[in-house]
C-alpha atoms as a PDB file:
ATOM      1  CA  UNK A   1       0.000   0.000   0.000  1.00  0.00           C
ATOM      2  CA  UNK A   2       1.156   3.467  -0.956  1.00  0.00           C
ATOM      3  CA  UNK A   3       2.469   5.888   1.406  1.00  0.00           C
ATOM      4  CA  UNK A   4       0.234   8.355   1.921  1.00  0.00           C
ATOM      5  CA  UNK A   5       0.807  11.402   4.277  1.00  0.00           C
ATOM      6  CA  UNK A   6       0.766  15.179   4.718  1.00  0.00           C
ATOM      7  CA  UNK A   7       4.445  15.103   2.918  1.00  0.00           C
ATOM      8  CA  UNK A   8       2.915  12.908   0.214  1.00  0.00           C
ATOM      9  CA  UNK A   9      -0.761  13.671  -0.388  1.00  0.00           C
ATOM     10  CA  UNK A  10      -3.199  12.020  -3.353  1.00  0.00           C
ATOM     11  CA  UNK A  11      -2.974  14.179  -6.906  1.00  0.00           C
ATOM     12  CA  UNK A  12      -5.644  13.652  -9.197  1.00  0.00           C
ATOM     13  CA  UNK A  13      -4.883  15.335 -12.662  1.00  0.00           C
ATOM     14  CA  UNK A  14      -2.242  17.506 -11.092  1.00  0.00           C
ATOM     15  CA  UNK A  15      -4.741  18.775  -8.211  1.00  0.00           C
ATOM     16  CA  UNK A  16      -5.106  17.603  -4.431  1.00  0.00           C
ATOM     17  CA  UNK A  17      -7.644  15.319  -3.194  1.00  0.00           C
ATOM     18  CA  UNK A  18      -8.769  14.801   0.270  1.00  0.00           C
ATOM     19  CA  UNK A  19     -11.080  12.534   2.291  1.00  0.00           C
ATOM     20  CA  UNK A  20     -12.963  13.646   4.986  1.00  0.00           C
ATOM     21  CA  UNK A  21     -15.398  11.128   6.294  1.00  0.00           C
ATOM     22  CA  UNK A  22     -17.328  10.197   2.992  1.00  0.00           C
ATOM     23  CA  UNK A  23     -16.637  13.435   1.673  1.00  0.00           C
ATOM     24  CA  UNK A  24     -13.818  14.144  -1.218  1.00  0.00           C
ATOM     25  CA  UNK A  25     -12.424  17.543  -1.459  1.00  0.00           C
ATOM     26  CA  UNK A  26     -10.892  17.389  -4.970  1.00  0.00           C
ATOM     27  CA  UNK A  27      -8.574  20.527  -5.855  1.00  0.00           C
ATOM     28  CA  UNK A  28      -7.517  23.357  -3.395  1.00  0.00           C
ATOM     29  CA  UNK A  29     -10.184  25.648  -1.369  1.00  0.00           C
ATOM     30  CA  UNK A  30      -7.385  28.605  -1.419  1.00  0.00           C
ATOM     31  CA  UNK A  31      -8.065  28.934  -5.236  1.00  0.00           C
ATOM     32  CA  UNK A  32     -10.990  30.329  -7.280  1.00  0.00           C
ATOM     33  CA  UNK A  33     -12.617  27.300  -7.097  1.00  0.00           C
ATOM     34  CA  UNK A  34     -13.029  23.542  -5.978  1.00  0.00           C
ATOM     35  CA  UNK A  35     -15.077  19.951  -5.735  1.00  0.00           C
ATOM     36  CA  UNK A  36     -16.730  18.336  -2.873  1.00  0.00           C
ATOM     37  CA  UNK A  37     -17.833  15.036  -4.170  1.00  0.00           C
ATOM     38  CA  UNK A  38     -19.556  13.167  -1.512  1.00  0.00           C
ATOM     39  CA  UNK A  39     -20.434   8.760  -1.723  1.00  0.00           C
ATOM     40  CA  UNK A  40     -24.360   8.823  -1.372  1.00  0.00           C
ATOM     41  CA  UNK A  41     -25.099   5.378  -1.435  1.00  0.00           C
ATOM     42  CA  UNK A  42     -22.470   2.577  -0.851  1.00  0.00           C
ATOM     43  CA  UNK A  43     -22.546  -1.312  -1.167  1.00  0.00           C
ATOM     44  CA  UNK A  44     -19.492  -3.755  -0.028  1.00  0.00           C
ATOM     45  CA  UNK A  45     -17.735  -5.610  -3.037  1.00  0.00           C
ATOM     46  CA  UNK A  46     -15.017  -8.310  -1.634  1.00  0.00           C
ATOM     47  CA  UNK A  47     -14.712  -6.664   1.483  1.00  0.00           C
ATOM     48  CA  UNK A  48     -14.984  -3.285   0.965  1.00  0.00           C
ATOM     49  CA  UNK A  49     -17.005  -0.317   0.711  1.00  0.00           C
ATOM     50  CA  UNK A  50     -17.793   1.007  -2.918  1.00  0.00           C
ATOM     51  CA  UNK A  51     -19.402   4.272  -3.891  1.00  0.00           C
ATOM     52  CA  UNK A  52     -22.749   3.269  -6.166  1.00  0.00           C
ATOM     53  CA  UNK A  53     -24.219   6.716  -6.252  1.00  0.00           C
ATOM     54  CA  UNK A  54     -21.814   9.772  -5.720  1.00  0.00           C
ATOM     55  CA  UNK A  55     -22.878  13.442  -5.679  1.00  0.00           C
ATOM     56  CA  UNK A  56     -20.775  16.168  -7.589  1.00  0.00           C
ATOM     57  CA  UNK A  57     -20.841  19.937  -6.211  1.00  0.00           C
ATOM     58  CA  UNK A  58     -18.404  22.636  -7.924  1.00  0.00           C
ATOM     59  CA  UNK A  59     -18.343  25.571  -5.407  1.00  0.00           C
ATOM     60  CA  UNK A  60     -16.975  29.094  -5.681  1.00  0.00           C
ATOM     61  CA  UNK A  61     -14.269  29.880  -2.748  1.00  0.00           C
ATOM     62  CA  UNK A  62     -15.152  33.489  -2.837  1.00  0.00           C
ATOM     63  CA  UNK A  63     -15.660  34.618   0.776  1.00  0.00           C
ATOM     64  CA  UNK A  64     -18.004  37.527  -1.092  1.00  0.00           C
ATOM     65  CA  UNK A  65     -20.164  35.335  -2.142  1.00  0.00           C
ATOM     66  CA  UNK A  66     -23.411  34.134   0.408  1.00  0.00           C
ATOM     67  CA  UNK A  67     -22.481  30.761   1.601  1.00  0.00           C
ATOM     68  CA  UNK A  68     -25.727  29.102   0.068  1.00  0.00           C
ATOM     69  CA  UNK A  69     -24.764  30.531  -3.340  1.00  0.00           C
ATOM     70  CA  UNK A  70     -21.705  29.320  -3.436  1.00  0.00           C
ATOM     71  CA  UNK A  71     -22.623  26.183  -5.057  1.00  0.00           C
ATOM     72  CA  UNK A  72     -22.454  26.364  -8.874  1.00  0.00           C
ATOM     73  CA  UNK A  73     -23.336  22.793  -9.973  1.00  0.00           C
ATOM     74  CA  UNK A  74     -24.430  19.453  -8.835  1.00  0.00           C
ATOM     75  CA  UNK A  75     -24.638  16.220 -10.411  1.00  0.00           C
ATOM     76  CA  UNK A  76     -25.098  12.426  -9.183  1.00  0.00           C
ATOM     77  CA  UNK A  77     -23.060   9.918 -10.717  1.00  0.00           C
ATOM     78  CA  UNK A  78     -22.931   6.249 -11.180  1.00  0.00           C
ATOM     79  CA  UNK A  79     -19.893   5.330  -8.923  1.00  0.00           C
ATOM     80  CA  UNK A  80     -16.451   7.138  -8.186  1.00  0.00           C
ATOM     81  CA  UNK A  81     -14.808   7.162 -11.599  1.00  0.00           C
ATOM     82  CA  UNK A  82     -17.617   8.548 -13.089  1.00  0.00           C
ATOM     83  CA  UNK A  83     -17.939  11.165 -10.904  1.00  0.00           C
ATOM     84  CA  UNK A  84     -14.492  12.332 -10.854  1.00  0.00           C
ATOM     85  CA  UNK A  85     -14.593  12.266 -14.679  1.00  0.00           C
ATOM     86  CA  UNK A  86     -17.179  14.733 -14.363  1.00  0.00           C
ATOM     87  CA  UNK A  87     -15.049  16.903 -11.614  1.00  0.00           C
ATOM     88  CA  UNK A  88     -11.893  17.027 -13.253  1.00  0.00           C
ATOM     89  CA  UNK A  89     -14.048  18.631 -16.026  1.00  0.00           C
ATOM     90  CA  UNK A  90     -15.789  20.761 -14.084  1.00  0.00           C
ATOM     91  CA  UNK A  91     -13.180  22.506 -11.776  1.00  0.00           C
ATOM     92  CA  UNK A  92     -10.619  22.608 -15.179  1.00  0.00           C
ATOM     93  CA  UNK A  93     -12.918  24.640 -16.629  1.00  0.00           C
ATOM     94  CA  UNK A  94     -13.663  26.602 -13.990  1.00  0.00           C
ATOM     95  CA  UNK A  95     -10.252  27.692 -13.084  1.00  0.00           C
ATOM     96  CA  UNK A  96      -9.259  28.156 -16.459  1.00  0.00           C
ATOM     97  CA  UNK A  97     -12.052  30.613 -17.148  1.00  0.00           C
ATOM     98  CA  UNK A  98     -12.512  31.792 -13.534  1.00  0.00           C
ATOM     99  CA  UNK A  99     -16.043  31.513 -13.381  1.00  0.00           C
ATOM    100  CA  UNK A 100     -17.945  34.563 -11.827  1.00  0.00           C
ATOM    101  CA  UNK A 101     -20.009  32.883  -8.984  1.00  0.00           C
ATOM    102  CA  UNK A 102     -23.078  35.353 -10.168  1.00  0.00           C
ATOM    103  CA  UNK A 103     -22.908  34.522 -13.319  1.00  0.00           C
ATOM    104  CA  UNK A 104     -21.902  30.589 -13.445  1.00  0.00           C
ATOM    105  CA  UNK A 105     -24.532  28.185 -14.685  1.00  0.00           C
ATOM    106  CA  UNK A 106     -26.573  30.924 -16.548  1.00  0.00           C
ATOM    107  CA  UNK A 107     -26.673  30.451 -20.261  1.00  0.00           C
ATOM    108  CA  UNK A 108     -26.566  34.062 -21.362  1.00  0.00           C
ATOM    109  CA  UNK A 109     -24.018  34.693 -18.601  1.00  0.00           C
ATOM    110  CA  UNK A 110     -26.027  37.281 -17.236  1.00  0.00           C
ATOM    111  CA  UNK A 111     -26.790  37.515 -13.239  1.00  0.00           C
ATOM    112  CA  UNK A 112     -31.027  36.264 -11.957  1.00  0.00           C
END
C-alpha cells in the first residue's frame, strides 16, 4: 500500500484530493474554485465499501459570495470514476475561465 501522508498527499490530474469522512475535497479551497464530491449510497464488493451513487458539487471559494450561493453545480453519478470524470471537467474549466459565482450556470451569462 502506498504511502500516503501530509508530505505525500493524493494528486488527481495535477490537483489535491482529500477525504474527509465520505466526503472528497478534490482541488484546493485557497483557489478560485473547488469539488466536494460526496459517496451517497455505498454497497461492499469483496470486502470493501464502494461508492454506487456519488454526488458532484463545484463551489466558488469566494468569501463575497453568500455561503448558500456558493454552489455552482451538482450532479449524481454512477460510482467514483464517473464522478471524478465529471469533476476534473468541471473545476478545469472553472479555473481556467474563472467563473464569476453570479454569473456561473446561466446560459446568457447574465446575473437572476
Amino acid at each position: 500500500m502506498p504511502d500516503i501522508t501530509l508530505a505525500n498527499p493524493l494528486v488527481y490530474k495535477g490537483l489535491p484530493l482529500r477525504r474527509n469522512g465520505k466526503n472528497l475535497i478534490y482541488g484546493n479551497p485557497g483557489e478560485t474554485h473547488y469539488v466536494v464530491l460526496q459517496a451517497r449510497d455505498t454497497e461492499m464488493v469483496k470486502g470493501l465499501e464502494v461508492s454506487k451513487k456519488v454526488l458532484v458539487n463545484l463551489y466558488t471559494s469566494d468569501i463575497e459570495v453568500k455561503p448558500r450561493d456558493r454552489r455552482l453545480k451538482k450532479a449524481e453519478k454512477d460510482g467514483l470514476c464517473a464522478a471524478m470524470d465529471v469533476a476534473a471537467v468541471w473545476l478545469d474549466r472553472a479555473l481556467e475561465r474563472d467563473i464569476p459565482a453570479a454569473t456561473a450556470g446561466k446560459p446568457d451569462g447574465k446575473k437572476a
